[in-house]
Protein backbone atom coordinates (compact mmCIF):
# COMPACT_ATOMS: atom_id res chain seq x y z
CA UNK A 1 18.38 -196.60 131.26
CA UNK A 2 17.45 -197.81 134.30
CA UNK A 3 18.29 -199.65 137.51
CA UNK A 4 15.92 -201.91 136.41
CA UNK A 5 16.54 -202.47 133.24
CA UNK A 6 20.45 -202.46 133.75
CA UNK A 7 19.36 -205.40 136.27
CA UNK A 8 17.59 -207.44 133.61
CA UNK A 9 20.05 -206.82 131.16
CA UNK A 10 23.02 -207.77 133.36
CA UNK A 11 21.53 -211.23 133.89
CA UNK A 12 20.70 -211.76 130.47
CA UNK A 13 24.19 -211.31 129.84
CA UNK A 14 25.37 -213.53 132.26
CA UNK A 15 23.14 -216.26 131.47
CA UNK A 16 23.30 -216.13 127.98
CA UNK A 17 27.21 -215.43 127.40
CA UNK A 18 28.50 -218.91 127.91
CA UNK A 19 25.18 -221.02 127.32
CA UNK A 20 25.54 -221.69 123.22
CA UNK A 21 22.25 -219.21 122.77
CA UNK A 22 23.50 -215.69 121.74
CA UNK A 23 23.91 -212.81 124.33
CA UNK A 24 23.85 -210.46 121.69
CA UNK A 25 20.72 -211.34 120.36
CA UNK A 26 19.16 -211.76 123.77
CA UNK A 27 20.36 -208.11 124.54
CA UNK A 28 18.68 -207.09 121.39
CA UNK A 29 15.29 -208.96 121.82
CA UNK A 30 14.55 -208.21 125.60
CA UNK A 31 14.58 -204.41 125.02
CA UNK A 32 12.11 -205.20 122.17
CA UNK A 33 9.74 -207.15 123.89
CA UNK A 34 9.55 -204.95 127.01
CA UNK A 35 9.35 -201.70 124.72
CA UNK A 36 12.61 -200.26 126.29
CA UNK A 37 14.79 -197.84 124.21
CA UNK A 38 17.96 -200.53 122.86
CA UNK A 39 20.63 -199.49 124.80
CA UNK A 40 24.13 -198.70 123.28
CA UNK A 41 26.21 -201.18 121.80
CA UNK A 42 29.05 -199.56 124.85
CA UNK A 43 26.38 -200.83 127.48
CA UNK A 44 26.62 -204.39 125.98
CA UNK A 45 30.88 -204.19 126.04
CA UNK A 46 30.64 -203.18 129.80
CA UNK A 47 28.67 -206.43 130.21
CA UNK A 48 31.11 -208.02 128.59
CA UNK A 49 33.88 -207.06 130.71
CA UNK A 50 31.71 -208.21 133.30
CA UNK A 51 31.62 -211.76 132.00
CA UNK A 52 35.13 -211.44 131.09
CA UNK A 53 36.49 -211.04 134.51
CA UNK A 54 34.08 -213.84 135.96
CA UNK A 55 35.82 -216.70 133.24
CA UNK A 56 39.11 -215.58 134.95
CA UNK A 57 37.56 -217.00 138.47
CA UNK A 58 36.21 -219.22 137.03
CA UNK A 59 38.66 -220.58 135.05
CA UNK A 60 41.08 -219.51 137.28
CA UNK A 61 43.94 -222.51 137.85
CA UNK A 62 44.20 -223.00 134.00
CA UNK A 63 44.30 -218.93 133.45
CA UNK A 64 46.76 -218.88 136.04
CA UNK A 65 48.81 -222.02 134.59
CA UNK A 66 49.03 -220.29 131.07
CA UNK A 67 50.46 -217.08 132.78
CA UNK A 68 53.33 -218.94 135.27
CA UNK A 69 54.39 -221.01 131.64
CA UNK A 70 55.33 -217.74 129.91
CA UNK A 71 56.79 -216.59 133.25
CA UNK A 72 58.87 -219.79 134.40
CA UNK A 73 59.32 -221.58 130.76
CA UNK A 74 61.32 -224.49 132.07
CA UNK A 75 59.17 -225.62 134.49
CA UNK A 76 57.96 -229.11 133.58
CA UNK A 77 54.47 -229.43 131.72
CA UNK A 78 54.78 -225.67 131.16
CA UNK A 79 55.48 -225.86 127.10
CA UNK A 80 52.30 -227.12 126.71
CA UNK A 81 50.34 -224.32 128.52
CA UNK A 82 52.60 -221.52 127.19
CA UNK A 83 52.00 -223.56 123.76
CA UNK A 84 47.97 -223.33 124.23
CA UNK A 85 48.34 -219.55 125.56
CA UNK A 86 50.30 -218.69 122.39
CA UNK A 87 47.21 -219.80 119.91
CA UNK A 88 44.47 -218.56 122.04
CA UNK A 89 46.07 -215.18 121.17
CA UNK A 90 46.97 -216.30 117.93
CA UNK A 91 43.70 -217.89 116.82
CA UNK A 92 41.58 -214.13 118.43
CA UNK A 93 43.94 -212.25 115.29
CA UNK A 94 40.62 -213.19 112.66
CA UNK A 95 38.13 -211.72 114.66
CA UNK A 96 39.55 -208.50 115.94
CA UNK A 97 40.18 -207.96 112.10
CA UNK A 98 37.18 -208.66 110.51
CA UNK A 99 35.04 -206.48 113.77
CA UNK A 100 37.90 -203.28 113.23
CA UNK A 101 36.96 -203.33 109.86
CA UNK A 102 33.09 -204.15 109.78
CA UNK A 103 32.37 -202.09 112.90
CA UNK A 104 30.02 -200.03 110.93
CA UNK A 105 27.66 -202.55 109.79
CA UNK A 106 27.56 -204.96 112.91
CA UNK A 107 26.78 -201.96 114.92
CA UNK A 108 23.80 -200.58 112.81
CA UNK A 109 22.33 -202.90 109.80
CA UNK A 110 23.34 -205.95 111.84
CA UNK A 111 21.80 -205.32 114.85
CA UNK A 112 17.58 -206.28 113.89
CA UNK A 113 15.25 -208.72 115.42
CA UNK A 114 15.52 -210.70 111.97
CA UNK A 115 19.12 -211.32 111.76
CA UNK A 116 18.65 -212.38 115.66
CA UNK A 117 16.02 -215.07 114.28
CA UNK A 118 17.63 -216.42 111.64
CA UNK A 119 21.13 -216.84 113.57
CA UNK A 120 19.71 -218.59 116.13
CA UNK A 121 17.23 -221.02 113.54
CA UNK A 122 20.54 -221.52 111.64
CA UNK A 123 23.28 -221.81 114.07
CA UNK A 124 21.08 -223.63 116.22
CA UNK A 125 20.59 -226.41 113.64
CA UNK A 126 24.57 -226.99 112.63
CA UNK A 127 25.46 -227.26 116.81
CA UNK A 128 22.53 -229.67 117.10
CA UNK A 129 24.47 -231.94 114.03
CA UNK A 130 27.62 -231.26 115.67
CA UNK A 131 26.11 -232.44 119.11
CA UNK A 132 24.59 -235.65 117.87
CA UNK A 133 27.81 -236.70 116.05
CA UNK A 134 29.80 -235.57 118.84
CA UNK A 135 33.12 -238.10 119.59
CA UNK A 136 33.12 -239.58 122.54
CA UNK A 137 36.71 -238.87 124.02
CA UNK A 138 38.30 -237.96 126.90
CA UNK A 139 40.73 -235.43 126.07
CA UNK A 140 42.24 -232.02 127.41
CA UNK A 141 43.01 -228.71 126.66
CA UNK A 142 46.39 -229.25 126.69
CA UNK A 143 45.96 -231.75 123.58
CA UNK A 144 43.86 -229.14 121.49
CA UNK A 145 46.12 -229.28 118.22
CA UNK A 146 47.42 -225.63 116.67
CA UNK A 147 45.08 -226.73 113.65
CA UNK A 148 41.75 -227.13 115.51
CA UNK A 149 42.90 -224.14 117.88
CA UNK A 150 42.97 -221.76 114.62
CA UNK A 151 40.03 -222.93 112.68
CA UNK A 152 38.03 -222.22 115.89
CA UNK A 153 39.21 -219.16 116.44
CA UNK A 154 38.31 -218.31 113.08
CA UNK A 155 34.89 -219.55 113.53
CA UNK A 156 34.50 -217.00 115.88
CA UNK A 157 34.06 -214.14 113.54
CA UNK A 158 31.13 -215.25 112.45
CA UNK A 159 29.79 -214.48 116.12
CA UNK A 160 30.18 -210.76 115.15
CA UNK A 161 26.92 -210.91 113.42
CA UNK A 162 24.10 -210.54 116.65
CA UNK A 163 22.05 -213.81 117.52
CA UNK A 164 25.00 -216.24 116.48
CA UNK A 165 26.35 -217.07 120.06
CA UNK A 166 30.35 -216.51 119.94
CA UNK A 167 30.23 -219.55 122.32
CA UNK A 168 27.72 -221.17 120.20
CA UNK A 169 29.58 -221.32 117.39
CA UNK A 170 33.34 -222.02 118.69
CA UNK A 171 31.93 -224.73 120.79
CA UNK A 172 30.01 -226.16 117.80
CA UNK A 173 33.16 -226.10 115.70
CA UNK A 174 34.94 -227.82 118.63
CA UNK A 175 32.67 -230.66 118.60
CA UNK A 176 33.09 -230.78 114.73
CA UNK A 177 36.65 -230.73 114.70
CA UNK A 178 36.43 -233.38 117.49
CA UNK A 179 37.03 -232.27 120.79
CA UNK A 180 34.99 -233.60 123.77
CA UNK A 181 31.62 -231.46 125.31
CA UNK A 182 33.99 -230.12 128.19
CA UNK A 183 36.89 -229.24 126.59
CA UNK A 184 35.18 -227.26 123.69
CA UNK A 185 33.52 -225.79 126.52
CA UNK A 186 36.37 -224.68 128.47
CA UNK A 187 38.17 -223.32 124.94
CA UNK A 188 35.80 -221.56 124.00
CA UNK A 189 35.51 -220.24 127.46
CA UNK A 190 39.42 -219.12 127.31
CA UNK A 191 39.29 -218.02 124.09
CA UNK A 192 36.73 -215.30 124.95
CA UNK A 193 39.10 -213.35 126.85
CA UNK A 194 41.49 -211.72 124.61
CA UNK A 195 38.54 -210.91 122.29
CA UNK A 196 36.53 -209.88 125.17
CA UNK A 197 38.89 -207.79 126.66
CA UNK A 198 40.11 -205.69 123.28
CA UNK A 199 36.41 -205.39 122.90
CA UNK A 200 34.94 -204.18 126.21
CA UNK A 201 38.23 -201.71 126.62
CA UNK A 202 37.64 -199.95 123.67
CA UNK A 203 34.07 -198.90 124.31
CA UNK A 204 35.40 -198.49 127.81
CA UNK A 205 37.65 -195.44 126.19
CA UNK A 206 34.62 -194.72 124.05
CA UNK A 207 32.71 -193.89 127.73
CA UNK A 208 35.56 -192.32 128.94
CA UNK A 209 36.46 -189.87 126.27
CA UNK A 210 33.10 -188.59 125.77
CA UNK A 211 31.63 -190.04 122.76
CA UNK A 212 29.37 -192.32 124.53
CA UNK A 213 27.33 -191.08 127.91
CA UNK A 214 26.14 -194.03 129.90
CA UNK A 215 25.10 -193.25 133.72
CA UNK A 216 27.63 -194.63 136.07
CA UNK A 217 24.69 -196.33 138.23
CA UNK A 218 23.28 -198.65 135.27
CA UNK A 219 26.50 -199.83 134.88
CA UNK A 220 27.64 -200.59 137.86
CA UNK A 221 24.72 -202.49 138.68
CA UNK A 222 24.73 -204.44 135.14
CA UNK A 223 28.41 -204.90 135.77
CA UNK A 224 28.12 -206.65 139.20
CA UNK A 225 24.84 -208.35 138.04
CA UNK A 226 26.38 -210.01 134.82
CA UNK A 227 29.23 -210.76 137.02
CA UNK A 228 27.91 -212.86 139.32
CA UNK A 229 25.13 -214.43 136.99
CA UNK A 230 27.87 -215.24 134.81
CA UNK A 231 30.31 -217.01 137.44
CA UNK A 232 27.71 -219.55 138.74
CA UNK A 233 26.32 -219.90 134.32
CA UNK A 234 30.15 -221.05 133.79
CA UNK A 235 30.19 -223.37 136.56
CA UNK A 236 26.81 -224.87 136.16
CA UNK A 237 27.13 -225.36 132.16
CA UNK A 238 30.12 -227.33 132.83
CA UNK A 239 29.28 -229.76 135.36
CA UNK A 240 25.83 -230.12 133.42
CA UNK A 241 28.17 -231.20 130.09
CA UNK A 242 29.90 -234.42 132.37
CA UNK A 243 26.77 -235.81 132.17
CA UNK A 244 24.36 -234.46 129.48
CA UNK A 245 24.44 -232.78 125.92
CA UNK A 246 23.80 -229.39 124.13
CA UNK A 247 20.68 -231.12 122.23
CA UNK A 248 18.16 -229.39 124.11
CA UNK A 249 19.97 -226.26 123.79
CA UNK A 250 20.13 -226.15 120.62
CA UNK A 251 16.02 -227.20 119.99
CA UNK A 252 15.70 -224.27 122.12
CA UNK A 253 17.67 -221.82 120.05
CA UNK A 254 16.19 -223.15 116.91
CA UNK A 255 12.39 -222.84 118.48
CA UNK A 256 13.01 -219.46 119.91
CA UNK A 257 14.50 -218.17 116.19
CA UNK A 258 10.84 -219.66 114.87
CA UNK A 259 8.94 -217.64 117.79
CA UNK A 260 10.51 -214.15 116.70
CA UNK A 261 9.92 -214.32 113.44
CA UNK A 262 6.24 -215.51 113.79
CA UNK A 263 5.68 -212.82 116.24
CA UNK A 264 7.42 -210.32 114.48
C-alpha cells in the first residue's frame, strides 16, 4: 500500500464512519474502482481507531461526564450518566459476540462488491422510512430508556456484514424507537467506542505479533488522515441534523447500491 492510497483510504474512513453510508463498504468499493489490491481487514481496524479517538474530542464533555459519574457517584445528575455509561457497555455485549464468533465469514465471504450493494439499497430504504416518520421531540441522552439503549445496541450487529453502516443502522433504529435526529446521532456516536476500541485493539495485537505486516508509513498517514477527516465529519453531521434530515442520505445510499450493481 501506498502513501497515496493510505491517504484516500483514511478520508474515506473519516467521512464515511459517522455519515449513515457504510465505511466498510466504501473501503471495499474504492480499492475496486481504482484497481488497487483490497487492503487487509487490520488496515481498516487502524482506521477505526483513528475515528475512535476523534468521537472522544469530539464528544468530549459527555465522554468525560460518563467517566467523573463512575468516579464521584454522588455527585448530583451523575446517576444518570453512570446509568447511560453502564448500557452503552451493556448494549456493545451482542455485537462483540456475534463478530468473535462469525469472524471467519465477515472477513472473507462477506466482504464482495454485492453484499456492499445490496446493504446499502436495503438499509438505505428502512433509514429513509425511519427518517420520514421520525418524532419530532426534543429529548436527551440522558432520557434514552435501558429498553431503546439495548435494542440499538443489538441492531448493531447487523453492521458486521460490510455496506450496512454501523451508524446507519443504530441511528435508523434510534429514530424508530423514537429518539430525536441529534440524539440518535450522538448514541450512536458513543456507542461506537467500546465496539470500536475491542475491535481496532485486537488487529492492533494482530500487527504487533506478527500475523499481519502492514508498513508503519501507510498507517500512520491513514491514521492521522481518518483522524482529522473524521473530527470535523462528527461535528458537521451534527449541526447539519438541527436543521435538516437524513432523507437525502439515504436516496444517496440507496442510488449508489443501484450504481454498483449495474456497473458490476
Amino acid at each position: 500500500m501506498t502513501l497515496f492510497q493510505s491517504f484516500i483510504l483514511g478520508m474515506v474512513q473519516g467521512i464515511t464512519e459517522f455519515l449513515p453510508i457504510s465505511s466498510s463498504g466504501f473501503l471495499i468499493l474504492v480499492p475496486e474502482l481504482f484497481g488497487w489490491e483490497v487492503q487487509d481487514i487490520a488496515f481498516d481496524a487502524f482506521m477505526h481507531l483513528a475515528t475512535l479517538t476523534a468521537v472522544i474530542v469530539a464528544l468530549s464533555s459527555e465522554v468525560r461526564t460518563i467517566v467523573c459519574s463512575f468516579r464521584h457517584p454522588k455527585k448530583e445528575g451523575s446517576g444518570r450518566w453512570r446509568r447511560l455509561g453502564v448500557w452503552i457497555l451493556l448494549s456493545t455485549l451482542p455485537v462483540l459476540v456475534i463478530g468473535f464468533l462469525g469472524k471467519d465469514v465477515i472477513e472473507t465471504s462477506l466482504r464482495s462488491t454485492t453484499v456492499v450493494a445490496w446493504s446499502f439499497i436495503i438499509w438505505g430504504t428502512v433509514l429513509y422510512i425511519a427518517d420520514r416518520n421520525v418524532k419530532r421531540s426534543h429529548d436527551s441522552l440522558t432520557a434514552v430508556k435501558p429498553a431503546q439503549m439495548f435494542l440499538i445496541g443489538l441492531a448493531q450487529a447487523i453492521a458486521l456484514i460490510p455496506g450496512t453502516s454501523r451508524s446507519g443502522i443504530t441511528i435508523t433504529s434510534g429514530l424508530f424507537l423514537g429518539l430525536s435526529r441529534e440524539t440518535a446521532a450522538r448514541f450512536s456516536f458513543l456507542l461506537a467506542l467500546p465496539a470500536t476500541a475491542v475491535a481496532g485493539l485486537y488487529k492492533l495485537f494482530s500487527i504487533t505479533s506478527g500475523s499481519v505486516i502492514i508498513s508503519l508509513g501507510p498507517l500512520l498517514v491513514g491514521f492521522i488522515t481518518a483522524f482529522f477527516t473524521a473530527l470535523v465529519t462528527i461535528k458537521i453531521l451534527l449541526a447539519f441534523l438541527k436543521r435538516y434530515s437524513f432523507t437525502e442520505i439515504a436516496v444517496f445510499r440507496v442510488l449508489v447500491g443501484f450504481l454498483i450493481l449495474l456497473l458490476g
